[in-house]
C-alpha atoms as a PDB file:
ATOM      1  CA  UNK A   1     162.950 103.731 166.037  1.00  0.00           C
ATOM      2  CA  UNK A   2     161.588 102.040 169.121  1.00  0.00           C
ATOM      3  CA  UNK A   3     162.938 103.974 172.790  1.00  0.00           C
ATOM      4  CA  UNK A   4     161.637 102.287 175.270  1.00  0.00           C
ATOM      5  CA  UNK A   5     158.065 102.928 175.537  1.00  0.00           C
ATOM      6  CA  UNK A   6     158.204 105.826 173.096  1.00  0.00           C
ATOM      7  CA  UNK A   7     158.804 106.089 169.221  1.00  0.00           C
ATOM      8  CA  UNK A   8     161.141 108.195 167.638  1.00  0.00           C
ATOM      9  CA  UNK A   9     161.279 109.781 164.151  1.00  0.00           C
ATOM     10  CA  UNK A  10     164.345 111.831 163.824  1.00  0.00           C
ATOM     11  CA  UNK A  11     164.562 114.617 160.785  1.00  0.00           C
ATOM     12  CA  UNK A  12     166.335 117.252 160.018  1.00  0.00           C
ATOM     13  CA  UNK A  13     166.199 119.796 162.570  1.00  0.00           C
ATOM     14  CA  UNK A  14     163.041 118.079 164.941  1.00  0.00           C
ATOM     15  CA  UNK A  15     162.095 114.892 166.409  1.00  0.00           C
ATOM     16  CA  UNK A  16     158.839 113.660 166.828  1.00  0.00           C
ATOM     17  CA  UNK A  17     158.544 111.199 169.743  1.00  0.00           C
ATOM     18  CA  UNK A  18     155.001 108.976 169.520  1.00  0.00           C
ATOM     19  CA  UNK A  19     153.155 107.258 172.832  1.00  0.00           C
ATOM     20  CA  UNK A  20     151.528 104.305 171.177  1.00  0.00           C
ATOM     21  CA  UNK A  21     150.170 101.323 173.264  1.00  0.00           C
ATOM     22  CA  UNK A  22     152.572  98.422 174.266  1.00  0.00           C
ATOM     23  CA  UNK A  23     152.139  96.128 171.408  1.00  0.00           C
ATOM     24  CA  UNK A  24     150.119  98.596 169.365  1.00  0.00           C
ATOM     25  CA  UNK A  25     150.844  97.792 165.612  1.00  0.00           C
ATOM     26  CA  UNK A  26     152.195 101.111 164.464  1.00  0.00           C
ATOM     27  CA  UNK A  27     150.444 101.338 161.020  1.00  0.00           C
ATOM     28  CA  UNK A  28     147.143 100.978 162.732  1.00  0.00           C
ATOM     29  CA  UNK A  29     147.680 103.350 165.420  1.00  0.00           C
ATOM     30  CA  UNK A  30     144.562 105.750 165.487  1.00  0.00           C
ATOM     31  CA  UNK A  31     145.384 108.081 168.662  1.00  0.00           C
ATOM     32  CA  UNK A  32     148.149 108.476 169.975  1.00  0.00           C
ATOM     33  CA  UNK A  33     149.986 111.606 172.065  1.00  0.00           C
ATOM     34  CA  UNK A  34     152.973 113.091 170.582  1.00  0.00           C
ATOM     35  CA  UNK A  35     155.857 115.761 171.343  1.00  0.00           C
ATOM     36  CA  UNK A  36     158.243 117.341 168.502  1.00  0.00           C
ATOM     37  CA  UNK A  37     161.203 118.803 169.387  1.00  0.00           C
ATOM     38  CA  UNK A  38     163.376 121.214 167.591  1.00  0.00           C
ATOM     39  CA  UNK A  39     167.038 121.151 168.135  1.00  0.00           C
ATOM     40  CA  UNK A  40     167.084 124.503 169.762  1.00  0.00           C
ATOM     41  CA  UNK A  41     165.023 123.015 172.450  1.00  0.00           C
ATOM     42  CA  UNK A  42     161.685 124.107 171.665  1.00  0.00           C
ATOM     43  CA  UNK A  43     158.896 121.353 172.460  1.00  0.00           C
ATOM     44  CA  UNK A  44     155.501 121.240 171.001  1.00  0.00           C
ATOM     45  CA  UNK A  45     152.827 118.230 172.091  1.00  0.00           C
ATOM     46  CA  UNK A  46     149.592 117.279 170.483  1.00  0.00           C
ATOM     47  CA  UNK A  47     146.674 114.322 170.892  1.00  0.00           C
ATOM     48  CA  UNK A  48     146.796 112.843 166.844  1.00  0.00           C
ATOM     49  CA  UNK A  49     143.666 111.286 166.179  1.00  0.00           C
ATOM     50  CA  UNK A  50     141.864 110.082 163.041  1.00  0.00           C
ATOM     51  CA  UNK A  51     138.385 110.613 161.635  1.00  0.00           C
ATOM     52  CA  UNK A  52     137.530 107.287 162.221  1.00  0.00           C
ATOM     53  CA  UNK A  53     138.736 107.056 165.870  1.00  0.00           C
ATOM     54  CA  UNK A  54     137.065 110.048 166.898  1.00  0.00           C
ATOM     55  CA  UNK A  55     133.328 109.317 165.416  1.00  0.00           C
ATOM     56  CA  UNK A  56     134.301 105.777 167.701  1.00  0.00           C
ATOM     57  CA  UNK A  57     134.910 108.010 170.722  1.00  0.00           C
ATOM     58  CA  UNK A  58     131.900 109.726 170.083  1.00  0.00           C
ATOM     59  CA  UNK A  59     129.658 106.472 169.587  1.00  0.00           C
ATOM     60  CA  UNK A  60     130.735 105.362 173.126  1.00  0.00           C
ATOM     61  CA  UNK A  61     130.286 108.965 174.411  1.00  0.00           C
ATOM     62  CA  UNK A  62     126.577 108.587 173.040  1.00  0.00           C
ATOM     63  CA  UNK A  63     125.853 105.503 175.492  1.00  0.00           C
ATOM     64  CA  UNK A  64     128.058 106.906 178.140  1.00  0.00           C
ATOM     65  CA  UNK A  65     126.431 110.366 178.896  1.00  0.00           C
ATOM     66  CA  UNK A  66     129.669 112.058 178.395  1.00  0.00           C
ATOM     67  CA  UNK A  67     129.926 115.323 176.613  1.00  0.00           C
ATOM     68  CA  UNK A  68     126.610 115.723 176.627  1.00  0.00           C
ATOM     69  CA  UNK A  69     125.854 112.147 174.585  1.00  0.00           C
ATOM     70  CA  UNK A  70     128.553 112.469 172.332  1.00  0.00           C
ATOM     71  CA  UNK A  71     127.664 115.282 170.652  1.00  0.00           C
ATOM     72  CA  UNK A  72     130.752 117.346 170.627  1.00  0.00           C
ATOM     73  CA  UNK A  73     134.344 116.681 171.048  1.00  0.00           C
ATOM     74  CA  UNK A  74     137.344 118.767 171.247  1.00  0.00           C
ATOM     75  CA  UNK A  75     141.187 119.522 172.686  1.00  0.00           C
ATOM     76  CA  UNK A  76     143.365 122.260 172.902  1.00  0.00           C
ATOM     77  CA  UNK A  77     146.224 120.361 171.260  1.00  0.00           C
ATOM     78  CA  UNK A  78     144.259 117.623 169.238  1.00  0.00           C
ATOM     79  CA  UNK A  79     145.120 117.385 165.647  1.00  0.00           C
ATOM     80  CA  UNK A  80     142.931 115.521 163.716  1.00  0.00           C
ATOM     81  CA  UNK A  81     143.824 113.543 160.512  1.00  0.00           C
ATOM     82  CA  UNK A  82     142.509 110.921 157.852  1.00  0.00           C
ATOM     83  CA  UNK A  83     144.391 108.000 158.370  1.00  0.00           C
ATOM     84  CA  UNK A  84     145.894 105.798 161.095  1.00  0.00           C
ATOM     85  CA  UNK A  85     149.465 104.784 161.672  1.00  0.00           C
ATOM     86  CA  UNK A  86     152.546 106.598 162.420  1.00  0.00           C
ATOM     87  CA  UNK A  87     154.084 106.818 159.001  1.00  0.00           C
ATOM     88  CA  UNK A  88     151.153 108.904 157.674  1.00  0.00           C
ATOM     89  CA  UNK A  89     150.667 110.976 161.382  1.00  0.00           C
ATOM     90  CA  UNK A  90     154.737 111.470 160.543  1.00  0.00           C
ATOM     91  CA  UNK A  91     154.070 112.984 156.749  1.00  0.00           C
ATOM     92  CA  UNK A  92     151.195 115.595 158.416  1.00  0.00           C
ATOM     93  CA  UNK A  93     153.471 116.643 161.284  1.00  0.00           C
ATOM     94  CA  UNK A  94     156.191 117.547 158.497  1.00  0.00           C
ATOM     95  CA  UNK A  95     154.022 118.863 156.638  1.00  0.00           C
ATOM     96  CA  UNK A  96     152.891 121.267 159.382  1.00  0.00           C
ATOM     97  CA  UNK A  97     156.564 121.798 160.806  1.00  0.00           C
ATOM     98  CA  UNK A  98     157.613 122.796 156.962  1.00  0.00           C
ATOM     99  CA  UNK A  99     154.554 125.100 156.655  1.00  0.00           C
ATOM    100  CA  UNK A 100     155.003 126.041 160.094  1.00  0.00           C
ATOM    101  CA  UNK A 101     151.171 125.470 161.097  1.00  0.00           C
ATOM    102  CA  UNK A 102     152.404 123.812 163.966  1.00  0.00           C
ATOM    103  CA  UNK A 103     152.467 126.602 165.985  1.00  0.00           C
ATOM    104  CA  UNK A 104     148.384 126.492 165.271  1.00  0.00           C
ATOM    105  CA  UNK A 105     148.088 122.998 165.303  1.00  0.00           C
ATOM    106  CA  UNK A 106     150.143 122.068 168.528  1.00  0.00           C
ATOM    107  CA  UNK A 107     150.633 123.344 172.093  1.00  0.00           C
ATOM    108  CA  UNK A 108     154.086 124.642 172.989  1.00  0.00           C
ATOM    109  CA  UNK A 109     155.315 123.005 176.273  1.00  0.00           C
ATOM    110  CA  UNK A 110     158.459 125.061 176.365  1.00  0.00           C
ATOM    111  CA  UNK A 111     162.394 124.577 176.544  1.00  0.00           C
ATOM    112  CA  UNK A 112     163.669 120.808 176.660  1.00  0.00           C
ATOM    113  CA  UNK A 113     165.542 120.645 179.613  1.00  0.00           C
ATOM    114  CA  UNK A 114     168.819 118.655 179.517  1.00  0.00           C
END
């Protein structure tokens, strides 16, 4: 559900709150920052990006000189998937939060504060 600038998935436990562009159409969304938070408090964020969106990024990199002409990319707390939109980012964050690979794939930010 939309908040303002953010979405919102609610489950079970967590929330996952997506940053997609104003207007963005959410089942084509191919990067996009993220934050889950458990009901305890505890906050995780992550950079999801697709396959596609990345080789992009690196394309442009190529022409642009940056990291060192495309030929690498990386972040601490990107998580790279197959396909775009927020339902399918949503099934590979549960996935991770049920196998509890998030603690891998994601950076912990710490407590929510009220």
């Amino acid at each position: 559900m939309w908040d303002g600038p953010f979405y919102r998935v609610r489950r079970t436990g967590y929330e996952i709150c997506f940053v997609p562009g104003a207007g963005e159409d959410l089942d084509e969304v191919c990067s996009v920052d993220m934050w889950l938070t458990f009901t305890d408090g505890q906050r995780w964020s992550g950079s999801v990006i697709t396959l596609d969106e990345t080789r992009r990024v690196m394309d442009r990199w190529r022409d642009t000189g940056e990291c060192f002409d495309g030929r690498y990319f990386y972040g601490w707390d990107n998580l790279l998937v197959r396909d775009p939109g927020i339902s399918a980012m949503t099934e590979v964050i549960d996935r991770l939060v049920a196998s509890g690979d998030y603690t891998s794939a994601l950076r912990p930010i710490g407590m929510a504060e009220d």
